[in-house]
N, C-alpha and C. Protein backbone atom coordinates (compact mmCIF):
# COMPACT_ATOMS: atom_id res chain seq x y z
N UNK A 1 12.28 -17.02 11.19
CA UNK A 1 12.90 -16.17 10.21
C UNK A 1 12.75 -14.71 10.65
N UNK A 2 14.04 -13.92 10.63
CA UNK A 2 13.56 -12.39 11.20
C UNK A 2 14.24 -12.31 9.79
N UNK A 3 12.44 -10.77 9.80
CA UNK A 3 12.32 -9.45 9.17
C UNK A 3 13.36 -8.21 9.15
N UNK A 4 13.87 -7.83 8.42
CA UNK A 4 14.67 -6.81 8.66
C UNK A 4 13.47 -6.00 8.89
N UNK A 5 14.33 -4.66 9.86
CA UNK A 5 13.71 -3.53 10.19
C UNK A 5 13.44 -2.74 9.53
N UNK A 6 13.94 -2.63 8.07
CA UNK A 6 13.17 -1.67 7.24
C UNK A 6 12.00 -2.01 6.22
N UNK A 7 11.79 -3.14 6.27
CA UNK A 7 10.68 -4.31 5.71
C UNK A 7 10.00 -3.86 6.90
N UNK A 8 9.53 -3.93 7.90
CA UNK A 8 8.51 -3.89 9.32
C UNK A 8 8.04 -2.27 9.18
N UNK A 9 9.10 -1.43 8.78
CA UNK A 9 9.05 0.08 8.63
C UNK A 9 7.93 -0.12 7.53
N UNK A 10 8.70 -0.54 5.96
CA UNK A 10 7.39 -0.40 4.80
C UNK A 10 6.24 -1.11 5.30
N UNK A 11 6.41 -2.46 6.01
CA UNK A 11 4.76 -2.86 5.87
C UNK A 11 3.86 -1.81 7.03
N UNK A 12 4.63 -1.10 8.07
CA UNK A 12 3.78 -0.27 8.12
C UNK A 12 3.60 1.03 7.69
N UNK A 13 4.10 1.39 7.18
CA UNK A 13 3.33 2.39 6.57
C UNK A 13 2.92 2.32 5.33
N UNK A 14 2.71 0.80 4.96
CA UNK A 14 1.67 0.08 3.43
C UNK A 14 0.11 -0.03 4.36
N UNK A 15 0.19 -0.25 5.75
CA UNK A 15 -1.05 0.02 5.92
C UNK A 15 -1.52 1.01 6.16
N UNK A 16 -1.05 2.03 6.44
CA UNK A 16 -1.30 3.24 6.29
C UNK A 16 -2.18 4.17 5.23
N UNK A 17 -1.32 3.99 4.08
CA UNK A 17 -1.15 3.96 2.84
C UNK A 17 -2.66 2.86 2.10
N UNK A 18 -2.60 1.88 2.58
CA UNK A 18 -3.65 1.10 2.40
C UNK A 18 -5.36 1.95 2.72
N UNK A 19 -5.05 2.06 4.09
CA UNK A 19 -6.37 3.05 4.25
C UNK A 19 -6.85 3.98 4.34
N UNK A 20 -5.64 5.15 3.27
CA UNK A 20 -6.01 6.33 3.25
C UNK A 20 -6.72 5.75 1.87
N UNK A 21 -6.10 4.92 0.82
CA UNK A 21 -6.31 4.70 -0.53
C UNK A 21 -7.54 3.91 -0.30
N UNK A 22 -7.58 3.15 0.22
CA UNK A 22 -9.18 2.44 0.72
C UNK A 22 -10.41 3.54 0.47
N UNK A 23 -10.21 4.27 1.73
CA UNK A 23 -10.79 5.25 2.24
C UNK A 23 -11.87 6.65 0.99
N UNK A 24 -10.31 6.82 0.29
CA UNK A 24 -10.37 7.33 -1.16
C UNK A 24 -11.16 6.67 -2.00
N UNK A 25 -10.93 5.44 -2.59
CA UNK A 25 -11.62 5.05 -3.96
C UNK A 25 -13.07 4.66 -3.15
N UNK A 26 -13.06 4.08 -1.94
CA UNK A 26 -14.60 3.97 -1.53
C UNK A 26 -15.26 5.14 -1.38
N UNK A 27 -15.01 6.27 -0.84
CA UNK A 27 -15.77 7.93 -1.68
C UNK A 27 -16.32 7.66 -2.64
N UNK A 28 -15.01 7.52 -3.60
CA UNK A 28 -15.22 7.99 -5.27
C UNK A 28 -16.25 7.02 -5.71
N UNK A 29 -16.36 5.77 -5.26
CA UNK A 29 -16.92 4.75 -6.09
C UNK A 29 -17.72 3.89 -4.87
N UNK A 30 -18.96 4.44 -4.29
CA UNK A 30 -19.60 3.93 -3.18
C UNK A 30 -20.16 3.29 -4.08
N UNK A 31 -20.64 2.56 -4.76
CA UNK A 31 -21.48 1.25 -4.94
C UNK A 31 -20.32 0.05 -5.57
N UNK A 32 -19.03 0.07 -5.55
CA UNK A 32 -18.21 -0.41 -6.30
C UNK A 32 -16.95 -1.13 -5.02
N UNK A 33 -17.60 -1.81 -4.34
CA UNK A 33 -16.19 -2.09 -2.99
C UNK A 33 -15.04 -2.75 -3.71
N UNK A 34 -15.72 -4.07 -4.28
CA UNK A 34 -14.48 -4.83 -4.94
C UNK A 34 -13.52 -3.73 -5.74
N UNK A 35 -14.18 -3.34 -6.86
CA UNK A 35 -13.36 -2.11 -7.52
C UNK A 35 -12.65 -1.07 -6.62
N UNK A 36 -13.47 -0.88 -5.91
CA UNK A 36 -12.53 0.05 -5.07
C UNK A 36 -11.27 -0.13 -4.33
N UNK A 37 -11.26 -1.66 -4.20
CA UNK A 37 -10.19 -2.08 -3.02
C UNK A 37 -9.55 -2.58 -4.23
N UNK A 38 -9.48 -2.83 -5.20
CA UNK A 38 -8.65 -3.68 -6.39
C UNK A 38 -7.85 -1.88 -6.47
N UNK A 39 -7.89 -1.12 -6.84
CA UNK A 39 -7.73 0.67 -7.24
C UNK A 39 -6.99 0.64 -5.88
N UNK A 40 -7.35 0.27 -4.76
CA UNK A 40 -6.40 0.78 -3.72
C UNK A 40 -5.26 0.03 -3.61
N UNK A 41 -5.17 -1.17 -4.42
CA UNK A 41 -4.19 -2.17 -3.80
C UNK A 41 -3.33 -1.43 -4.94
N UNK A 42 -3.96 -1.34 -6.18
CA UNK A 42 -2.74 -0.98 -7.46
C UNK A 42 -1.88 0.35 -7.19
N UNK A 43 -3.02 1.34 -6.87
CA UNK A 43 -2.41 2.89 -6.46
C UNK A 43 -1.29 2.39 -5.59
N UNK A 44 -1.79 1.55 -4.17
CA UNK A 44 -0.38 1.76 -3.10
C UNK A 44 0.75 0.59 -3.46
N UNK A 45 0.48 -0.37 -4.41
CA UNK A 45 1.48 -0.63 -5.02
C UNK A 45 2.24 0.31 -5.84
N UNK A 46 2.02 1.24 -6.90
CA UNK A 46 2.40 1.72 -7.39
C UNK A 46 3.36 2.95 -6.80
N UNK A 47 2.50 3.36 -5.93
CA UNK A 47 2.99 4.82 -4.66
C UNK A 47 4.49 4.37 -4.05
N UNK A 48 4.31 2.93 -4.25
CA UNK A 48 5.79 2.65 -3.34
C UNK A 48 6.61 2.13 -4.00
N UNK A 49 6.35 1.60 -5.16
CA UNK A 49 7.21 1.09 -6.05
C UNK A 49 7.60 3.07 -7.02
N UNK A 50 7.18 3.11 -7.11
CA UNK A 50 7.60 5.18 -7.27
C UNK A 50 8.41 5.32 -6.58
N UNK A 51 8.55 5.46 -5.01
CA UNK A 51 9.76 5.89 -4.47
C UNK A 51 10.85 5.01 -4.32
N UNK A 52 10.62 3.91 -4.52
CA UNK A 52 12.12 3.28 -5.01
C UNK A 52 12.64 3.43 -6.08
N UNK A 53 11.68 3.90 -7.12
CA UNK A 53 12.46 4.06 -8.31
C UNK A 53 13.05 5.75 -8.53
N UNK A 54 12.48 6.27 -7.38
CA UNK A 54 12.96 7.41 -7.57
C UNK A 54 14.41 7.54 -6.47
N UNK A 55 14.55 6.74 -5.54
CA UNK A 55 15.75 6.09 -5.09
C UNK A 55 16.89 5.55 -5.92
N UNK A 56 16.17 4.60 -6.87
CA UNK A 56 17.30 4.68 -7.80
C UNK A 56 17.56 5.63 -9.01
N UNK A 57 16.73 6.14 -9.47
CA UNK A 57 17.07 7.05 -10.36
C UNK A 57 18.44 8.60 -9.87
N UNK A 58 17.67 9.02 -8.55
CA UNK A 58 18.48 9.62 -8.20
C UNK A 58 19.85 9.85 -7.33
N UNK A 59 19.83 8.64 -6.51
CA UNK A 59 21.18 7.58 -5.86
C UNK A 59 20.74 8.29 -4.38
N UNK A 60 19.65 8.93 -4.15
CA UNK A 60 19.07 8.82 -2.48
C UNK A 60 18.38 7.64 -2.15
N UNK A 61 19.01 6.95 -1.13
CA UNK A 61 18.20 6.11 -0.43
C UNK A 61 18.63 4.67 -1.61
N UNK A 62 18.57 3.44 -1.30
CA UNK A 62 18.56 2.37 -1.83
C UNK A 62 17.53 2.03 -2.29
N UNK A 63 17.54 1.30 -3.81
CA UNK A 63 16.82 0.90 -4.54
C UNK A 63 16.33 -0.70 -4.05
N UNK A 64 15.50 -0.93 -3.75
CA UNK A 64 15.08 -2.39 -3.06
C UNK A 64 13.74 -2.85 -3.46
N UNK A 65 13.47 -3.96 -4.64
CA UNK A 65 11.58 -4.14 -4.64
C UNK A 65 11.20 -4.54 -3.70
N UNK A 66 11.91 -5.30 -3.07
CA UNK A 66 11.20 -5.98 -1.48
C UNK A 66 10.68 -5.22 -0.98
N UNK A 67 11.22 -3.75 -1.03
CA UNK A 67 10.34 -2.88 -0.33
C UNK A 67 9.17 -2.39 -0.56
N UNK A 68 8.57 -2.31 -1.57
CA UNK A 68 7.45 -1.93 -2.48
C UNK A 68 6.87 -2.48 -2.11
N UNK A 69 7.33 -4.22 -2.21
CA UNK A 69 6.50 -5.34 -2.31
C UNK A 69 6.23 -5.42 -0.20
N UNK A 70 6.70 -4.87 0.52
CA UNK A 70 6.64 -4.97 1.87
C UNK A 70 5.69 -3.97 1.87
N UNK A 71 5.38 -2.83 1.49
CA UNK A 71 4.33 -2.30 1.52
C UNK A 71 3.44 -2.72 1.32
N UNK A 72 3.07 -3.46 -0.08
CA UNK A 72 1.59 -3.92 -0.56
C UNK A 72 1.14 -4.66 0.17
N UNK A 73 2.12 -5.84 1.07
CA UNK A 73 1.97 -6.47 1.61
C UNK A 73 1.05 -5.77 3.12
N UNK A 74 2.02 -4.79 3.75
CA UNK A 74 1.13 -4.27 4.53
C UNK A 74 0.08 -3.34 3.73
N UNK A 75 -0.24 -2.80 2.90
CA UNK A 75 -1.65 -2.47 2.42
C UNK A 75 -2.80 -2.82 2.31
N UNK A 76 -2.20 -4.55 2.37
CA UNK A 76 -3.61 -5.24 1.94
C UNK A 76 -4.37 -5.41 3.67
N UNK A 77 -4.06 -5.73 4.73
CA UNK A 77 -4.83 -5.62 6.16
C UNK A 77 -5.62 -3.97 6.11
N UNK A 78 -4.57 -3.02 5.43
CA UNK A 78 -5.38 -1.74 5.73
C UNK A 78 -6.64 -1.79 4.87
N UNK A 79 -6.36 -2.41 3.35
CA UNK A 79 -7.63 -2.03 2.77
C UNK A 79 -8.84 -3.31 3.37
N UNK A 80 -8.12 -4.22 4.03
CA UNK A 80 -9.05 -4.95 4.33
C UNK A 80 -9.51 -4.72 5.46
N UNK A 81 -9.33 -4.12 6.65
CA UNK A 81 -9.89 -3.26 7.47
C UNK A 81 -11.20 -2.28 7.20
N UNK A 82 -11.16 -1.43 5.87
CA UNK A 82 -11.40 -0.30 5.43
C UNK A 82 -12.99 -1.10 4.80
N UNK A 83 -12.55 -2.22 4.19
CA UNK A 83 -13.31 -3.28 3.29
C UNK A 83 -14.89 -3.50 3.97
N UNK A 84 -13.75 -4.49 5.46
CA UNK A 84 -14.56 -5.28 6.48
C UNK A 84 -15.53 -3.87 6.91
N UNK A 85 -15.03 -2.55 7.44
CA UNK A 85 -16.54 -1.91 7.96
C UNK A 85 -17.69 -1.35 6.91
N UNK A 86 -16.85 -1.40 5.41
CA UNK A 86 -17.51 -0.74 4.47
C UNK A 86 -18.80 -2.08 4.35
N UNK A 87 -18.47 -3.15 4.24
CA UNK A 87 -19.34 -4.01 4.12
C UNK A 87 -20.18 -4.57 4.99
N UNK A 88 -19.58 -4.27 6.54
CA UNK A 88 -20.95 -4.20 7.74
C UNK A 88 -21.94 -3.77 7.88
């Protein structure tokens, strides 16, 4: 099954996105990993599901959830990256 190319585009930069937000709530909340990575998955869900809706609200760029949802998808390796050294 091929990926379109703008699905491969969001999932990477959902990991991106994944481990800046990782990165972030583990600061804010060093004794709290689970919490922290649950906060990163919702934020970069949310971060990308925002600019599609601001795609459709304003008629730049196409409105698509797949794409949101291609982000979170790549978010979750970043925060689990971010996870795996926090917990080494």
């Amino acid at each position: 099954m091929k990926i379109a190319q703008d699905k491969q585009k969001h999932f990477y930069v959902g990991i991106g996105i994944g481990i800046a937000t990782e990165l972030f709530f583990s600061y804010l909340l060093p004794a709290h990993a689970v919490i922290a990575a649950l906060l990163a998955a919702a934020v970069s869900f949310a971060g990308a599901y925002s600019f599609e809706l601001y795609s459709k609200f304003t008629g730049r760029g196409h409105y698509e959830l797949m794409d949101a949802i291609a982000a979170l998808i790549g978010a979750i390796p970043g925060i689990l990256v971010v996870l795996l050294f926090r917990l080494l």
